[in-house]
Protein backbone atom coordinates (compact mmCIF):
# COMPACT_ATOMS: atom_id res chain seq x y z
CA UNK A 1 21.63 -25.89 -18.78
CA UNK A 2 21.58 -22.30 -17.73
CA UNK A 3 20.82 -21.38 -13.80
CA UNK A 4 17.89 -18.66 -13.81
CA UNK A 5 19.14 -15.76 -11.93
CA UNK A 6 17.86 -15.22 -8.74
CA UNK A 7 17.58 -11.29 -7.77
CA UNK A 8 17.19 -10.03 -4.54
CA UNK A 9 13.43 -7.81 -4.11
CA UNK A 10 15.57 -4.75 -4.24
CA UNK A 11 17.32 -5.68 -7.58
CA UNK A 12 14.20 -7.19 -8.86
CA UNK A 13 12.39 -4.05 -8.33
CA UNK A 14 15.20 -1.90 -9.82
CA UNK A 15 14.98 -4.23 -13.17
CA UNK A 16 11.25 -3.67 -13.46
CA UNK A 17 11.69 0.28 -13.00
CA UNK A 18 11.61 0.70 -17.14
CA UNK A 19 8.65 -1.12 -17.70
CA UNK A 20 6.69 0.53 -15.01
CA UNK A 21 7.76 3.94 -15.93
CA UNK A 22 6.68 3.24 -19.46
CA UNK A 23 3.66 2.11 -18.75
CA UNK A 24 2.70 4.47 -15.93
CA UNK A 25 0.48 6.45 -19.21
CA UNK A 26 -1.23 3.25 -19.86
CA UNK A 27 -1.75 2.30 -16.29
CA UNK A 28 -3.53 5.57 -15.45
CA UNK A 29 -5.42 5.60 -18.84
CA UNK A 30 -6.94 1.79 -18.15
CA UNK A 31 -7.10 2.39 -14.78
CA UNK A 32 -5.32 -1.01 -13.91
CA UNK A 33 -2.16 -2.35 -14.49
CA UNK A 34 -1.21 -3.46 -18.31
CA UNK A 35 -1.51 -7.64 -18.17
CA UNK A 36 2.26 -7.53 -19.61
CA UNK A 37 3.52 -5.49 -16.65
CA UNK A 38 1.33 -7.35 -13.72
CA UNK A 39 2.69 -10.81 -15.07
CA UNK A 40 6.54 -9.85 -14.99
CA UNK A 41 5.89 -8.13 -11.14
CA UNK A 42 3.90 -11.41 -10.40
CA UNK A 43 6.60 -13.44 -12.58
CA UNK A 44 9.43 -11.90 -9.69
CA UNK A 45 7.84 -12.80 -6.78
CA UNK A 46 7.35 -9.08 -6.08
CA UNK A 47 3.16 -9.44 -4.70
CA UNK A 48 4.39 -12.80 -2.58
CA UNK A 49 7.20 -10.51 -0.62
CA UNK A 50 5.22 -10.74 3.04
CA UNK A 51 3.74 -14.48 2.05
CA UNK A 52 5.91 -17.20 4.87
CA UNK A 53 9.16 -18.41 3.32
CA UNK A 54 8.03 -21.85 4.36
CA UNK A 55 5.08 -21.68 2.26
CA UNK A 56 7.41 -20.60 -1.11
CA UNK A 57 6.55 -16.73 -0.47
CA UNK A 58 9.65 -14.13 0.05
CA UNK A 59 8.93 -13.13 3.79
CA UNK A 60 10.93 -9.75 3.50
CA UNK A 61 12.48 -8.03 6.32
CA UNK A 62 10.84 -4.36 6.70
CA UNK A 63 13.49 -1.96 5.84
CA UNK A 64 14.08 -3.98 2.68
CA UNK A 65 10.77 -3.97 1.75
CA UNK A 66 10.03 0.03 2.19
CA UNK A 67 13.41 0.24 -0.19
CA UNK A 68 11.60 -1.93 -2.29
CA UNK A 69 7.92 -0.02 -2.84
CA UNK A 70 10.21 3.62 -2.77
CA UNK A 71 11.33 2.10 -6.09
CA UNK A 72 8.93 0.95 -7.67
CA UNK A 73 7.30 4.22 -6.94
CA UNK A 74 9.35 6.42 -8.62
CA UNK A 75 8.65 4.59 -11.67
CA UNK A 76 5.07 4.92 -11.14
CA UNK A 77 2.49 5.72 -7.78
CA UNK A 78 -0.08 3.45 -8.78
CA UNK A 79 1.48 0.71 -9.62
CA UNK A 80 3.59 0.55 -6.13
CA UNK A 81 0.56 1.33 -4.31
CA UNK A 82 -1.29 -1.50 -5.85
CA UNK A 83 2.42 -3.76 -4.81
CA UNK A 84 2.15 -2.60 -1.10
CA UNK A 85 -2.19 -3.35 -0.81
CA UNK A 86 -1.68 -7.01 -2.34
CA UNK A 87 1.32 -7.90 -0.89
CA UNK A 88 1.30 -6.82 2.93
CA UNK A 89 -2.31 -8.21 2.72
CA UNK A 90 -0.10 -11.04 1.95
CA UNK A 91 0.67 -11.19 5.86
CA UNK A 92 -2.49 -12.94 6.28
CA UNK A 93 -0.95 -16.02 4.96
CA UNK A 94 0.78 -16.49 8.45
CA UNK A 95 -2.45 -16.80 9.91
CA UNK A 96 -4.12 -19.37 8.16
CA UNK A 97 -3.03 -23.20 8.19
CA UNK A 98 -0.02 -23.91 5.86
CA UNK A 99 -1.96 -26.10 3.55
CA UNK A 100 -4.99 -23.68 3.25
CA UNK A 101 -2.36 -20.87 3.01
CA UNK A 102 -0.81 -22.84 0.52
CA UNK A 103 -3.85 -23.34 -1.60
CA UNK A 104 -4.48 -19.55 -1.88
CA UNK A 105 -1.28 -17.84 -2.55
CA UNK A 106 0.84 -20.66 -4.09
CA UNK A 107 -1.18 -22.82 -5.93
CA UNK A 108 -3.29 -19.83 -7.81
CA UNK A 109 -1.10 -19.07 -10.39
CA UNK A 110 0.44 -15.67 -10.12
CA UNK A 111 -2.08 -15.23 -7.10
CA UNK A 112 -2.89 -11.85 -5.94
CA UNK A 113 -5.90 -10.84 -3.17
CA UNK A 114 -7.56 -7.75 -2.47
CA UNK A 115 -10.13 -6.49 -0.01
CA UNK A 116 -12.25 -4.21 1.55
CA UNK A 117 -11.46 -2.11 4.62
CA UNK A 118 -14.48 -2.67 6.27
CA UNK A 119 -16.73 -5.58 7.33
CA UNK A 120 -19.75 -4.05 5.29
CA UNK A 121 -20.88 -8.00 4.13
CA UNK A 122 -22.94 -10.77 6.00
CA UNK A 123 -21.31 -14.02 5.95
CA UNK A 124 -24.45 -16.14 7.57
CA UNK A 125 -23.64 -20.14 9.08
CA UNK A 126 -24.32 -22.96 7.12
CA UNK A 127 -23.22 -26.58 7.03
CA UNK A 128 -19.73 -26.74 5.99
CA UNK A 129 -18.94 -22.87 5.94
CA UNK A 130 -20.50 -19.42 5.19
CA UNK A 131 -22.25 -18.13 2.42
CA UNK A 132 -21.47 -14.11 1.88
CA UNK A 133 -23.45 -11.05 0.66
CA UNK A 134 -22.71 -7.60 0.21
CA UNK A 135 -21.51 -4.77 -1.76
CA UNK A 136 -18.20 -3.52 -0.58
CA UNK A 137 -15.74 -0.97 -1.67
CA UNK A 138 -11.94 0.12 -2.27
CA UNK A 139 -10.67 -3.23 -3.43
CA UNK A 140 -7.39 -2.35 -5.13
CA UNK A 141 -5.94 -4.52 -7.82
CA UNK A 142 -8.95 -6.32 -7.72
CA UNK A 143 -8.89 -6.65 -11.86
CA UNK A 144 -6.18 -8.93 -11.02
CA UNK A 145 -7.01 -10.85 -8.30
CA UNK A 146 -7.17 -14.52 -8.02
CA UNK A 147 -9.28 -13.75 -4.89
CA UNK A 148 -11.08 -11.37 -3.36
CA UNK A 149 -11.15 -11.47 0.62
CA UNK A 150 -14.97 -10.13 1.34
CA UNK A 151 -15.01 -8.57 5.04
CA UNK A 152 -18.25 -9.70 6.88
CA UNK A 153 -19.97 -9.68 10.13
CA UNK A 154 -20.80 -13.77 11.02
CA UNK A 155 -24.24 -14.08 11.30
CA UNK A 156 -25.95 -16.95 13.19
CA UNK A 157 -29.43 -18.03 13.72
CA UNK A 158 -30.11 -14.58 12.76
CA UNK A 159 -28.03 -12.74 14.65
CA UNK A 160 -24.22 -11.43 15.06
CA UNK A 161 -21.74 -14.42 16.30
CA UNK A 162 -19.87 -12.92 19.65
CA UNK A 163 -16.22 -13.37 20.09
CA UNK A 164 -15.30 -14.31 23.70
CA UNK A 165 -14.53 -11.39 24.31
CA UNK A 166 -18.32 -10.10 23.66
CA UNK A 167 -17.68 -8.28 20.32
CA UNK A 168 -19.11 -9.62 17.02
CA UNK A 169 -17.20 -11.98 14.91
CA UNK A 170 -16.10 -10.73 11.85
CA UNK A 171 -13.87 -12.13 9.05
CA UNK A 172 -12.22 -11.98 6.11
CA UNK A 173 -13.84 -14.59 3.29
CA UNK A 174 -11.72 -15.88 0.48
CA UNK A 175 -13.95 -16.05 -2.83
CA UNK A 176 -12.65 -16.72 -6.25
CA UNK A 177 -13.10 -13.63 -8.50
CA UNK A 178 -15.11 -15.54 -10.94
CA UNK A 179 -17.73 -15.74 -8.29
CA UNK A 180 -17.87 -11.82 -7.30
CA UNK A 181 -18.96 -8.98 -9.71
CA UNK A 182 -16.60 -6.30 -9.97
CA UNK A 183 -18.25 -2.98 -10.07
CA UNK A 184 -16.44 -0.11 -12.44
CA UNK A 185 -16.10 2.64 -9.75
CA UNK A 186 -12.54 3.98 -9.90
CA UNK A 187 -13.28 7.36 -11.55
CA UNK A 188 -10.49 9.45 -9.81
CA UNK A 189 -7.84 11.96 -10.70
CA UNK A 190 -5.11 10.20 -8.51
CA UNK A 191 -4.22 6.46 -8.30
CA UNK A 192 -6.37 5.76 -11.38
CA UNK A 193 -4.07 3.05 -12.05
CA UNK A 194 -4.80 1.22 -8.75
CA UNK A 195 -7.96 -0.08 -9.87
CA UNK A 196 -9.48 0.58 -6.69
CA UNK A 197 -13.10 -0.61 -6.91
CA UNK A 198 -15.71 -1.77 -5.57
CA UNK A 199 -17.48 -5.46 -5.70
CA UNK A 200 -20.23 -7.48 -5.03
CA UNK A 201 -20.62 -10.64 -3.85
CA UNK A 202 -24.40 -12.57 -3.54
CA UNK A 203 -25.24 -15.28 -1.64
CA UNK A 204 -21.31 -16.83 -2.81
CA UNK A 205 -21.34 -20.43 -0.43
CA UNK A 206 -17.39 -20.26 1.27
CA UNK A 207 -16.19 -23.21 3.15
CA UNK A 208 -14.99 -22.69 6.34
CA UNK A 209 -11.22 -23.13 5.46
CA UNK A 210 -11.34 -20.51 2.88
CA UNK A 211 -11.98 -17.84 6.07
CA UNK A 212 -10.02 -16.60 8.84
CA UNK A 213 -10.61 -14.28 11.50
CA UNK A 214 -9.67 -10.53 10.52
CA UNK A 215 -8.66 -9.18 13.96
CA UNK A 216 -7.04 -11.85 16.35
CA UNK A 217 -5.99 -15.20 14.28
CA UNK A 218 -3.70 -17.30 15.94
CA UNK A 219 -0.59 -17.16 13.82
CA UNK A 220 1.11 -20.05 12.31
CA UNK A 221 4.26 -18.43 11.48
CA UNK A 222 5.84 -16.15 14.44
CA UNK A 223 8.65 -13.95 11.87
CA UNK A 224 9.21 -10.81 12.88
CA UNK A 225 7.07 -9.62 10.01
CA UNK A 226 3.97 -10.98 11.45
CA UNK A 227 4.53 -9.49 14.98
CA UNK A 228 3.58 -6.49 13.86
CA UNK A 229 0.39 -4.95 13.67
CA UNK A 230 -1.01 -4.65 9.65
CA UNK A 231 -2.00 -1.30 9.72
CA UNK A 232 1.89 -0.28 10.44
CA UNK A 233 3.05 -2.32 7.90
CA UNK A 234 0.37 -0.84 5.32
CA UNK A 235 1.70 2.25 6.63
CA UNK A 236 4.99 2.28 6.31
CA UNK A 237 4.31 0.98 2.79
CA UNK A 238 1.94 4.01 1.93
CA UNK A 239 5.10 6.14 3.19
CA UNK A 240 7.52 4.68 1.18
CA UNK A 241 4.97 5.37 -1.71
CA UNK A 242 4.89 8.69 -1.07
CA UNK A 243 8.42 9.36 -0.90
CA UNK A 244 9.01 7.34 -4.68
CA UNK A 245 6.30 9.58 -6.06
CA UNK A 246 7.66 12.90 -4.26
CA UNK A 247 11.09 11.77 -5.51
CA UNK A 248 9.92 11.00 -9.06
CA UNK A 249 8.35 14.98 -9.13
CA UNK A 250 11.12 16.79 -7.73
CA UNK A 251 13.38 14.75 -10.48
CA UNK A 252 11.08 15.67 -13.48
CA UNK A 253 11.07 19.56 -12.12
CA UNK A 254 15.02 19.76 -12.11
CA UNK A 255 14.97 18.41 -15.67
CA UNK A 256 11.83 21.27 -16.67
CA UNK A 257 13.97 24.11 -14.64
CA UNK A 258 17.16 23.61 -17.00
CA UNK A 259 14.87 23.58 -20.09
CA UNK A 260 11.90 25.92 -19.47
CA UNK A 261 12.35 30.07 -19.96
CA UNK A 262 9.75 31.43 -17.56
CA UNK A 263 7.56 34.51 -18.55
CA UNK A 264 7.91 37.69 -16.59
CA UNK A 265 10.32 36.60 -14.26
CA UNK A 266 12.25 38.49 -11.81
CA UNK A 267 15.40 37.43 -13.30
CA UNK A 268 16.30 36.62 -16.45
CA UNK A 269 16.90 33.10 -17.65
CA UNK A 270 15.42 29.99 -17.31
CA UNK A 271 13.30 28.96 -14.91
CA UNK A 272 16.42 27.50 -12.75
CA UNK A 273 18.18 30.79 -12.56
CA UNK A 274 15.06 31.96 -10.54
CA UNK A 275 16.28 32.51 -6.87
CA UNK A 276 13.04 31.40 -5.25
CA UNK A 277 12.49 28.45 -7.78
CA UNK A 278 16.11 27.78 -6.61
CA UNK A 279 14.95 28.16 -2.80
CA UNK A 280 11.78 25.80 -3.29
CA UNK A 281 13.85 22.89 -4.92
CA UNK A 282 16.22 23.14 -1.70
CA UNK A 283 13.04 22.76 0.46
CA UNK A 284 11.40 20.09 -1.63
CA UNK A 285 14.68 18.06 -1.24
CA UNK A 286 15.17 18.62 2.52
CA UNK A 287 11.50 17.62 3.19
CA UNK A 288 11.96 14.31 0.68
CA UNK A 289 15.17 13.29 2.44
CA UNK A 290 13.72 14.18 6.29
CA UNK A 291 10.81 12.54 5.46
CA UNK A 292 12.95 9.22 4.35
CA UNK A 293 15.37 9.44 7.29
CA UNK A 294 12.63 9.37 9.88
CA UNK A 295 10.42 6.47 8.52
CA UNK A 296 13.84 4.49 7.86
CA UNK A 297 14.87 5.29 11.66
CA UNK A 298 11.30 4.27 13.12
CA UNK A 299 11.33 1.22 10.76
CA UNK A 300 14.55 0.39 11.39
CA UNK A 301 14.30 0.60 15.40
CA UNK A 302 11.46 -1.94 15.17
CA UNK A 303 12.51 -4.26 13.11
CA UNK A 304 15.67 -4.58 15.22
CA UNK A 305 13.38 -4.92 18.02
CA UNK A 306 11.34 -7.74 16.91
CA UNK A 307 14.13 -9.59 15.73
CA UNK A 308 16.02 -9.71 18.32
CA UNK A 309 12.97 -10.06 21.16
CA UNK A 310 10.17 -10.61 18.78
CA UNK A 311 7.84 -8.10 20.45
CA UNK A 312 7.78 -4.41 19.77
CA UNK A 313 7.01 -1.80 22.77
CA UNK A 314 3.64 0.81 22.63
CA UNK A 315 5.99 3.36 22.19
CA UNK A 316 7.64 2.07 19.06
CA UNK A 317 4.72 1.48 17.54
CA UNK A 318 3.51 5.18 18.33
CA UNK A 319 6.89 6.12 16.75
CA UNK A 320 6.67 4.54 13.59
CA UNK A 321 2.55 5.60 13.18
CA UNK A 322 3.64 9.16 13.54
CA UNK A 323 6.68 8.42 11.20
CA UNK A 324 4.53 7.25 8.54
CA UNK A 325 2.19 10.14 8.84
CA UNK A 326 4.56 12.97 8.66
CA UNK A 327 6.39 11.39 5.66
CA UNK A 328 3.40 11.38 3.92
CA UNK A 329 2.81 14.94 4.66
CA UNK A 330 6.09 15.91 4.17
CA UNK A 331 6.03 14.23 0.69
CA UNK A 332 2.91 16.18 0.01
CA UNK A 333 4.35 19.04 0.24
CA UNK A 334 7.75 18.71 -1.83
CA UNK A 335 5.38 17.99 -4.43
CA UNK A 336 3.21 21.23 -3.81
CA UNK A 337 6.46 23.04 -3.64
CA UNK A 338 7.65 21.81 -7.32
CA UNK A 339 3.98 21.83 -8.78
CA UNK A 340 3.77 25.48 -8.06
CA UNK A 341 7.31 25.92 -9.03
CA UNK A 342 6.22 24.71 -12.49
CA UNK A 343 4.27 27.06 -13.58
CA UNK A 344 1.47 26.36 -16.32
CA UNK A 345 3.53 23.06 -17.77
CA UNK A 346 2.26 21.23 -14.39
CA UNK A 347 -0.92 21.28 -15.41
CA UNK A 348 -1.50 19.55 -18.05
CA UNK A 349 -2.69 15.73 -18.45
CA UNK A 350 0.35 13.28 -19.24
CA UNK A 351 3.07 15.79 -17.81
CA UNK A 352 4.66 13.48 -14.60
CA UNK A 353 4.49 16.46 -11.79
CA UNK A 354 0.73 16.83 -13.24
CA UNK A 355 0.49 12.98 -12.57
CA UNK A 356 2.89 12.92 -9.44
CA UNK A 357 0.42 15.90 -8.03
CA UNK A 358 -2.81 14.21 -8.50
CA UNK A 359 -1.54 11.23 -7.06
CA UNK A 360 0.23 12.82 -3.82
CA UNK A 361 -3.17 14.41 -3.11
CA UNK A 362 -5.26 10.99 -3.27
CA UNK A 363 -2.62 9.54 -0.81
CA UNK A 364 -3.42 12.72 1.42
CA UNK A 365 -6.96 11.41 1.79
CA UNK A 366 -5.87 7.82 3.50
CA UNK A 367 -6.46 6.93 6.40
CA UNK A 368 -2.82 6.59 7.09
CA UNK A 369 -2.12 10.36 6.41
CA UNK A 370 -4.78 11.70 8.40
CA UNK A 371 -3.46 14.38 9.83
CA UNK A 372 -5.56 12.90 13.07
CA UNK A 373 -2.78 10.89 13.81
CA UNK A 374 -1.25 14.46 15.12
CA UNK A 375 -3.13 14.66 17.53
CA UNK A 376 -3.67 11.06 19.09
CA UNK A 377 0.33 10.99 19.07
CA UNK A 378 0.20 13.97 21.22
CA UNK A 379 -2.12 12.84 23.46
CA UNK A 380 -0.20 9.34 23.65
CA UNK A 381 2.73 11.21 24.95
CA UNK A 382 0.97 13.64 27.15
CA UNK A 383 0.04 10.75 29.04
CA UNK A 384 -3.75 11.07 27.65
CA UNK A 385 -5.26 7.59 27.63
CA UNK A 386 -5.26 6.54 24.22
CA UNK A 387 -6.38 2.53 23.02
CA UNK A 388 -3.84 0.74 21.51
CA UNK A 389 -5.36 -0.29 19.12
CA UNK A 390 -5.33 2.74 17.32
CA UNK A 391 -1.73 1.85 16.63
């Protein structure tokens, strides 16, 4: 009887590199993920990575998992960006009871869940649970979900459910996807292949075991992974993203530059031979590589951290927001540098630094690159009062 081989997420990702790259054209044409390629990610554990090891899931350490989604994105943006939405949403599992968690992630064959951002939905009271309504929006990989986590406001008696702390309850609702309507919204020219749509649910009963809290759940697994806040972890994710897609671009260019004879150019020869094409790859390196050292340093200092105290200080966590943004940015512009560089072949449909462009710029747009961040850094370390939250 042959042993199945068991590959760490690293290696696992590495294997799947050649099927993602070849079907990054179909991915961004269906504007999903081909079935064939979601089953062999979902086959290698790759969307359970952040789900508890004691409930079967992978429960990566952080500067694995960055390595991991880097990878995958130089094969293809969309389809890592889809891996880090579904699977550090996959935190949530250590803050639900083990047999509910179980239920969701485990049980559901190849189980993956999106959301929503926001709490847009009513989820009102009734015996036994909650029943859920609203139309709500950016739910990537939702054509393969299992489940769809709706975001609501609790309503009761007719009005918002306080906390105890005075602020209305909100949570995140687990509904099957055969109960919600997914609406075809995703018309983009970046990310198309992350399915990112929005979806409907109406009047869709949930029992109360199927919910949890979104902000403030008591967790049931205390990993280092789960110490941290979820918008970091997205973060550092989007990051890593960014630098497999800048990465990806700045690859395809050196390949053009060594093939491609450039029309009234200052020197003569290909398009490598050009001293400021030269110049601008140099650049578009040194940003890619500065970009990857600082999120790996400000990942790296808080992971240590948390594993070895299992708390993280304000200022790390102000470290690694700012690390995430400015690789982002920094990403952004390698690819600028080599788009431009490229002359009239970037611009066509199909061509990867076309593809690698359009994408960069959607990531641009997220809320973790917001170039906002700047500035409530600064004011963090000026000593201007700045909630913690924010970080």
């Amino acid at each position: 009887m042959l042993e199945t081989e068991v590959l760490s997420p690293l290696k696992a990702a590495q294997r799947l590199a050649p099927q993602i790259r070849s079907c990054a054209g179909a991915t961004e044409a269906a504007r999903e993920l081909p079935r064939s390629l979601f089953e062999a990610m979902a086959d290698a554990g790759i969307f359970h990575l952040a789900v508890p090891r004691s409930l079967g899931g992978g429960e990566i350490d952080l500067p694995t998992y960055i390595q991991v989604i880097e990878e995958i994105a130089k094969a293809d943006a969309s389809t890592a960006w889809v891996t880090n939405q579904t699977t550090i949403f996959g935190t949530h599992a250590a803050r639900m009871p083990p047999d509910d968690a179980r239920a969701i992630w485990i049980d559901t064959p190849r189980c993956v869940i999106s959301n929503t951002p926001s709490p847009t939905a009513q989820a009102v009271v009734v015996p036994g649970g909650f029943r859920v309504t609203g139309e709500q929006g950016f739910s990537t990989g939702c054509r393969h979900a299992s489940w769809i986590a709706s975001r609501a406001q609790i309503i009761e008696d007719g009005h918002p459910r306080l906390l105890d702390n005075g602020k209305p309850e909100t949570r995140f609702l687990f509904v099957p996807v055969a109960e919600v309507e997914l609406l075809d919204t995703w018309h983009v020219r970046g990310l198309r292949g992350t399915g990112t749509n929005h979806f409907a649910v109406r009047d869709v009963f949930v029992p109360e075991n199927r919910t949890m809290l979104d902000v403030g759940a008591p967790l049931y697994e205390t990993g280092p992974l789960y110490q941290l806040p979820r918008t970091l972890l997205f973060a550092s994710g989007d990051a890593a993203v960014a630098l497999g897609t800048a990465r990806s671009c700045l690859s395809a260019f050196i390949e053009l530059a060594s093939e491609k004879t450039p029309r009234a150019a200052s020197v003569n020869g290909m398009l490598c031979d050009q001293p400021m094409v030269q110049a601008d790859v140099g650049l578009a390196d040194a940003h890619i590589r500065a970009g990857r050292a600082l999120l790996t340093e400000a990942v790296r200092d808080v992971w240590d951290t948390l594993s070895g105290t299992g708390t993280v200080s304000l200022d790390q966590r102000v470290s690694l927001r700012i690390a995430a943004t400015h690789t982002i940015r920094l990403a952004v512009e390698a690819v600028d540098l080599v788009y431009n560089a490229a002359g009239a072949t970037s611009v066509y449909d199909g061509h990867p630094i076309q593809r690698a462009f359009q994408d960069i710029h959607v990531m641009s747009q997220h809320v973790q690159s917001r170039r906002a961040h700047y500035e409530l850094v600064g004011r963090y370390w000026l000593g201007i009062a700045v909630p913690e939250e924010r970080f």
